[in-house]
Protein backbone atom coordinates (compact mmCIF):
# COMPACT_ATOMS: atom_id res chain seq x y z
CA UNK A 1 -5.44 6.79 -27.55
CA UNK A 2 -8.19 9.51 -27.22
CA UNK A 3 -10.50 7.17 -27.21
CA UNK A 4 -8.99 5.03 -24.20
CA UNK A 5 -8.43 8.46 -22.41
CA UNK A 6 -12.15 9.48 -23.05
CA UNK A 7 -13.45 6.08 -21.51
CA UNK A 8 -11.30 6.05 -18.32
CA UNK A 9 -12.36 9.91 -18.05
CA UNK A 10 -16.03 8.46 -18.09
CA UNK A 11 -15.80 5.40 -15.61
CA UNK A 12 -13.31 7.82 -13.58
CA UNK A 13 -16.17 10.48 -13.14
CA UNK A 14 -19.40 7.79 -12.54
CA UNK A 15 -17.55 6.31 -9.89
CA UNK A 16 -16.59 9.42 -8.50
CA UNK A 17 -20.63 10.79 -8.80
CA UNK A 18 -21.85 7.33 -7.53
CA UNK A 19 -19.24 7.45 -4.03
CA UNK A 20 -17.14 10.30 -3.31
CA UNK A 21 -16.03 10.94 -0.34
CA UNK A 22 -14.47 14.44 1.79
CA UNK A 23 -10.79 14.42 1.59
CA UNK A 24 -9.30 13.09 4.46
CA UNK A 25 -12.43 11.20 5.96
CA UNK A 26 -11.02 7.76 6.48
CA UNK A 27 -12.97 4.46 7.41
CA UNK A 28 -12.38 1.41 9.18
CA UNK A 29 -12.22 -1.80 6.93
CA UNK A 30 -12.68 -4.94 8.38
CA UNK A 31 -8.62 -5.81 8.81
CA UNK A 32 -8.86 -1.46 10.40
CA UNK A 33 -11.81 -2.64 13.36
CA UNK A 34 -10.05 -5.88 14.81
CA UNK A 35 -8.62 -5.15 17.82
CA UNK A 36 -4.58 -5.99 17.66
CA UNK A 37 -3.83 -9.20 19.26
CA UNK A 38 -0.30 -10.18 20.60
CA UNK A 39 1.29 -13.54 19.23
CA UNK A 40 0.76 -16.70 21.53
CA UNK A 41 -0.65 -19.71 21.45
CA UNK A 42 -3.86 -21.12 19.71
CA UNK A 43 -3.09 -18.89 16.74
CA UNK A 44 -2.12 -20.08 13.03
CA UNK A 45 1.18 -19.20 11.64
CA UNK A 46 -0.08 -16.32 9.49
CA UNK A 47 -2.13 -14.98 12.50
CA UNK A 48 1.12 -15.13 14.58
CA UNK A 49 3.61 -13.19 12.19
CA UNK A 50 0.57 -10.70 11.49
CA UNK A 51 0.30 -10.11 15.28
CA UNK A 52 4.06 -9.51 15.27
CA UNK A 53 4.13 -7.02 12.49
CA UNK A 54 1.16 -5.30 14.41
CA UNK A 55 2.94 -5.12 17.76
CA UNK A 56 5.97 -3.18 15.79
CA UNK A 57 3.92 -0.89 14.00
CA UNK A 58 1.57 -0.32 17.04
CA UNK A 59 4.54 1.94 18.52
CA UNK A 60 4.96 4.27 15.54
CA UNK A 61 4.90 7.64 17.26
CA UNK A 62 2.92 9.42 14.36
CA UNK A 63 -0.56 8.77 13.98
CA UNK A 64 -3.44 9.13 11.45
CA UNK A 65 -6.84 10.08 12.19
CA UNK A 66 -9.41 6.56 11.51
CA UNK A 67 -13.04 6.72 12.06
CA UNK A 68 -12.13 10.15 14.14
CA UNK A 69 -9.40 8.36 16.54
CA UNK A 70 -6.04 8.42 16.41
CA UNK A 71 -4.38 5.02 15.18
CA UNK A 72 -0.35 4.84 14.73
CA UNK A 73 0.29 5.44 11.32
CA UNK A 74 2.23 2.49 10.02
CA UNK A 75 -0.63 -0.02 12.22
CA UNK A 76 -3.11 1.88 10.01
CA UNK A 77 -1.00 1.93 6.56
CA UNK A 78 -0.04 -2.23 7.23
CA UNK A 79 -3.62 -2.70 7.32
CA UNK A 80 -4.64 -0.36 4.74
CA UNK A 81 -2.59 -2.80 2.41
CA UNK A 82 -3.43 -6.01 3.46
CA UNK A 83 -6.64 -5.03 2.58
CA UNK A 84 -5.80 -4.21 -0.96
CA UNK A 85 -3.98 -7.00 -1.22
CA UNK A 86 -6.64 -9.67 -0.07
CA UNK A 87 -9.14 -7.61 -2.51
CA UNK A 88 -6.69 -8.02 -5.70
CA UNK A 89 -6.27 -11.86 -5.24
CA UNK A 90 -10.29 -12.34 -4.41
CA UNK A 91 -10.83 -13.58 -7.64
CA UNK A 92 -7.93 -16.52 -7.48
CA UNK A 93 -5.39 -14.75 -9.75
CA UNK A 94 -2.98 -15.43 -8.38
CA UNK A 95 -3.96 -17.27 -5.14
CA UNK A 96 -4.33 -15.37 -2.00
CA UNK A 97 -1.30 -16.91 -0.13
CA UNK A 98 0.51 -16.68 3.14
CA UNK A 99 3.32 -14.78 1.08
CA UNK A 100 1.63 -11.85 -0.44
CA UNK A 101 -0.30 -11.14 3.01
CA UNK A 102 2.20 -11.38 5.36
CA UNK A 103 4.81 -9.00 2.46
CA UNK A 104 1.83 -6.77 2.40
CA UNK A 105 1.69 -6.26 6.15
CA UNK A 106 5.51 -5.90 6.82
CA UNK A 107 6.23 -3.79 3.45
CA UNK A 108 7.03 -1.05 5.92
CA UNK A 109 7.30 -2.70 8.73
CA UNK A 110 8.75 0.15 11.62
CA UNK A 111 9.38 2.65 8.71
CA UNK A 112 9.39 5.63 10.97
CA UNK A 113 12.54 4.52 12.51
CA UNK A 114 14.81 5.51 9.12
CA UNK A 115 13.36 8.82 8.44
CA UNK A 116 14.30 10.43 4.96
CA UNK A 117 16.24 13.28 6.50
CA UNK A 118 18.84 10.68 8.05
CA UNK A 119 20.07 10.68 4.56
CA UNK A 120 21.34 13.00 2.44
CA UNK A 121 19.74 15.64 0.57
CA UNK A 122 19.00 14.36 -3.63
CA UNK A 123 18.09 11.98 -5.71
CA UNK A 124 21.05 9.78 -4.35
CA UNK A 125 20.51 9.95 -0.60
CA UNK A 126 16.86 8.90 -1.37
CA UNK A 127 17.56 6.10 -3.28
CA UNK A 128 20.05 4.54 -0.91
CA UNK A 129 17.51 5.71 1.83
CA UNK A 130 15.14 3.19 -0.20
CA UNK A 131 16.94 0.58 -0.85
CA UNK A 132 18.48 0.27 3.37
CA UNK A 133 14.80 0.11 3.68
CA UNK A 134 13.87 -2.31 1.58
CA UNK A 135 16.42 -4.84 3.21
CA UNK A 136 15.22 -3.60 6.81
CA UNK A 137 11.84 -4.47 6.10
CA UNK A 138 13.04 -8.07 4.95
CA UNK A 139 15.01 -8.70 7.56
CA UNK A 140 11.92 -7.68 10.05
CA UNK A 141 9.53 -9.80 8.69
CA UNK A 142 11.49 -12.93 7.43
CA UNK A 143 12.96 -13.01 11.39
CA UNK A 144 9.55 -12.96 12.35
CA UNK A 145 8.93 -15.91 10.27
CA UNK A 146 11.56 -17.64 10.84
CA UNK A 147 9.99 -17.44 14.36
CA UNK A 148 6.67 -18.38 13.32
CA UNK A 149 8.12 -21.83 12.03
CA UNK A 150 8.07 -20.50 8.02
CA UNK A 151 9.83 -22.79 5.37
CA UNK A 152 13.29 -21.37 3.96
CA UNK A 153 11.25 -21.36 0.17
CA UNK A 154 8.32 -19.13 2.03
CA UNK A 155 10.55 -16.81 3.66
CA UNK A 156 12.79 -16.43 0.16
CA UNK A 157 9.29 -15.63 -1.59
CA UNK A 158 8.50 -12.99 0.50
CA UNK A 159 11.86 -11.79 0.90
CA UNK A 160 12.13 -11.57 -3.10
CA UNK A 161 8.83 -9.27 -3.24
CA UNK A 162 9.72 -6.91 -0.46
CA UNK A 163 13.40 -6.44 -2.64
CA UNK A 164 11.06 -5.82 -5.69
CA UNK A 165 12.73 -8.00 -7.51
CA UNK A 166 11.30 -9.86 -10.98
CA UNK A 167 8.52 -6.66 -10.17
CA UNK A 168 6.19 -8.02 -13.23
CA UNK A 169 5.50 -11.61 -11.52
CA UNK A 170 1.86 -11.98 -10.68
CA UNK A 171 2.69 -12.11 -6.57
CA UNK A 172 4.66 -8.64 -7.84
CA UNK A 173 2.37 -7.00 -9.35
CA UNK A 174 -0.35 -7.63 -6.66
CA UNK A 175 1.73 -5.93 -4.13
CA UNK A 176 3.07 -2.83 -6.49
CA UNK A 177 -0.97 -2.36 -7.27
CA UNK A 178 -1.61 -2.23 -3.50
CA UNK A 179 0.55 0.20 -2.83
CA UNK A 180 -0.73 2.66 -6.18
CA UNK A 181 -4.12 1.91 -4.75
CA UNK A 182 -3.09 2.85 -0.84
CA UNK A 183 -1.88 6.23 -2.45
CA UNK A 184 -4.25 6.61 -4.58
CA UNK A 185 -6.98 6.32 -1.72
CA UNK A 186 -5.16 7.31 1.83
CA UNK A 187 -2.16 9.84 0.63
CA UNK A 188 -2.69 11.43 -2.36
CA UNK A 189 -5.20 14.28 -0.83
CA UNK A 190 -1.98 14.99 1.89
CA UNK A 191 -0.03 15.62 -1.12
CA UNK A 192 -2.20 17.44 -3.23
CA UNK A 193 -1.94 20.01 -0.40
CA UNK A 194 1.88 20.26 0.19
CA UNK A 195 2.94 19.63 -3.71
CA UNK A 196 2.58 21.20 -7.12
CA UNK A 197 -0.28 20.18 -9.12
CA UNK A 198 1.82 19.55 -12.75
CA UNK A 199 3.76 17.90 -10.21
CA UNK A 200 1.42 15.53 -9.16
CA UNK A 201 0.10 14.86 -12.46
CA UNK A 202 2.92 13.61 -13.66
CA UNK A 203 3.57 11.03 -10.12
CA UNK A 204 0.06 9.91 -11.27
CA UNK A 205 0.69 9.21 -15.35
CA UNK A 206 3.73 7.64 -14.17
CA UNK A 207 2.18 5.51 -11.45
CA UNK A 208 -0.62 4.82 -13.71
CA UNK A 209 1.57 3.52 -17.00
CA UNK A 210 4.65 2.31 -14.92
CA UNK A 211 3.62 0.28 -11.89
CA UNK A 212 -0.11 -0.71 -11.91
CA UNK A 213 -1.75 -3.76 -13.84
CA UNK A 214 -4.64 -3.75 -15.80
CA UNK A 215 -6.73 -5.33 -12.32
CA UNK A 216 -4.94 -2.42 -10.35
CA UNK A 217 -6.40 0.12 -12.97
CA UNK A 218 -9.71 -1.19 -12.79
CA UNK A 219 -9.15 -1.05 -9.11
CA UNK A 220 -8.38 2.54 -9.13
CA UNK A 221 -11.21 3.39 -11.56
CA UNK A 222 -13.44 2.30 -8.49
CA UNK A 223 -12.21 4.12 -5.87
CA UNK A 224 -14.31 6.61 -4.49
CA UNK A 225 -12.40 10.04 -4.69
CA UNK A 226 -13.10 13.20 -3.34
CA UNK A 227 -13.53 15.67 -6.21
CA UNK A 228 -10.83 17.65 -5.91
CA UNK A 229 -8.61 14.42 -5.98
CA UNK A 230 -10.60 12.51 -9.12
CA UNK A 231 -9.89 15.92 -11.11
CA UNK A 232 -6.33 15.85 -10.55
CA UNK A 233 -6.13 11.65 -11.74
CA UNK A 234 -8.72 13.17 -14.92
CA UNK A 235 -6.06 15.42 -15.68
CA UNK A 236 -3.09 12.72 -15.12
CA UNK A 237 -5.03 10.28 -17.48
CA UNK A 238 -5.66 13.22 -19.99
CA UNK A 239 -9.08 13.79 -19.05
């Protein structure tokens, strides 16, 4: 077990030397720079329920700060994960597939309309705060498909991953590494400055032995974090 720890502390640190990055200083990927398109004619289906999705989370009111202009925050966090997602199934394992793309832009598909404070207070409020959003979500995106001309067996896919349900399937997994890599990369440095650090360490050995894959891991190994951000995973990973 030391031995593991010592060797994720070492490929944790080289990638951090080779690209780190200032807290906060987001980039544009490729999905981030295309301009957001409304759904119409001429486009696939995939292209048409991704427009959709866009449209909705074009009017969150909150925004985040990309390439040093504002973007609405769930447009930007949609994206953030599609990315991830296309960049986990690269490789053909599993398939990229309508499914995974289209559950990885609607995962929080108009979020901002359900706050957490329109729920009670404890652990209780928040997890019936989660779960009334997981079935929002599905019922967002799997009318949007329906639209789009999506088969019933499509639509039950996707609405089977959004529920998290059978989490450990490969089309799972894919999206539950995503979103450990999206926090890992866009939110963790916002909560590093709001939350405790012991904390925060254990969010991170929990995310890190609970939820991610061995391909997510790898993943997150990669990532280029700012320093004060890779010593706070070091320390998760027992470092």
């Amino acid at each position: 077990a030391q031995s593991t720890s010592m060797a994720l502390s070492m490929r944790l640190n080289q990638s951090t030397r080779a690209a780190s990055r200032p807290c906060h200083a987001y980039r544009a990927g490729p999905l981030l720079s295309r301009v957001v398109c409304k759904a119409g004619s001429g486009q696939t289906k995939l292209q048409s329920v991704l427009a959709s999705i866009d449209q909705l989370n074009s009017q969150d009111p909150r925004t985040v700060q990309v390439d040093g202009k504002p973007m609405p925050y769930e447009l930007a966090y949609s994206r953030w994960l599609t990315e991830w997602a296309q960049k986990l199934t690269a490789d053909g394992n599993p398939p990229a597939s309508d499914e995974i793309v289209i559950v990885a832009r609607g995962q929080h598909v108009q979020r901002w309309t359900s706050p957490r404070s329109s729920y009670p207070e404890g652990k209780a409020g928040y997890l019936k705060w989660r779960e009334d959003l997981k079935h929002f979500h599905a019922k967002v995106v799997l009318g949007i498909m329906k639209e789009a001309g999506y088969s019933p067996e499509s639509m039950a896919k996707v609405e089977s991953i959004i529920l998290k349900k059978n989490i450990k399937e490969a089309e799972n997994q894919i999206i539950e590494d995503a979103l450990c890599l999206v926090f890992l990369e866009r939110q963790l440095t916002e909560m590093r400055l709001k939350e405790p650090a012991d904390l925060l360490v254990d969010i991170l050995r929990k995310t890190w032995t609970r939820k991610m894959s061995e391909k997510g891991r790898a993943a997150a190994l990669a990532l280029p974090l700012c320093p004060e951000d890779a010593a706070l995973v070091g320390k998760a990973l027992g470092a």
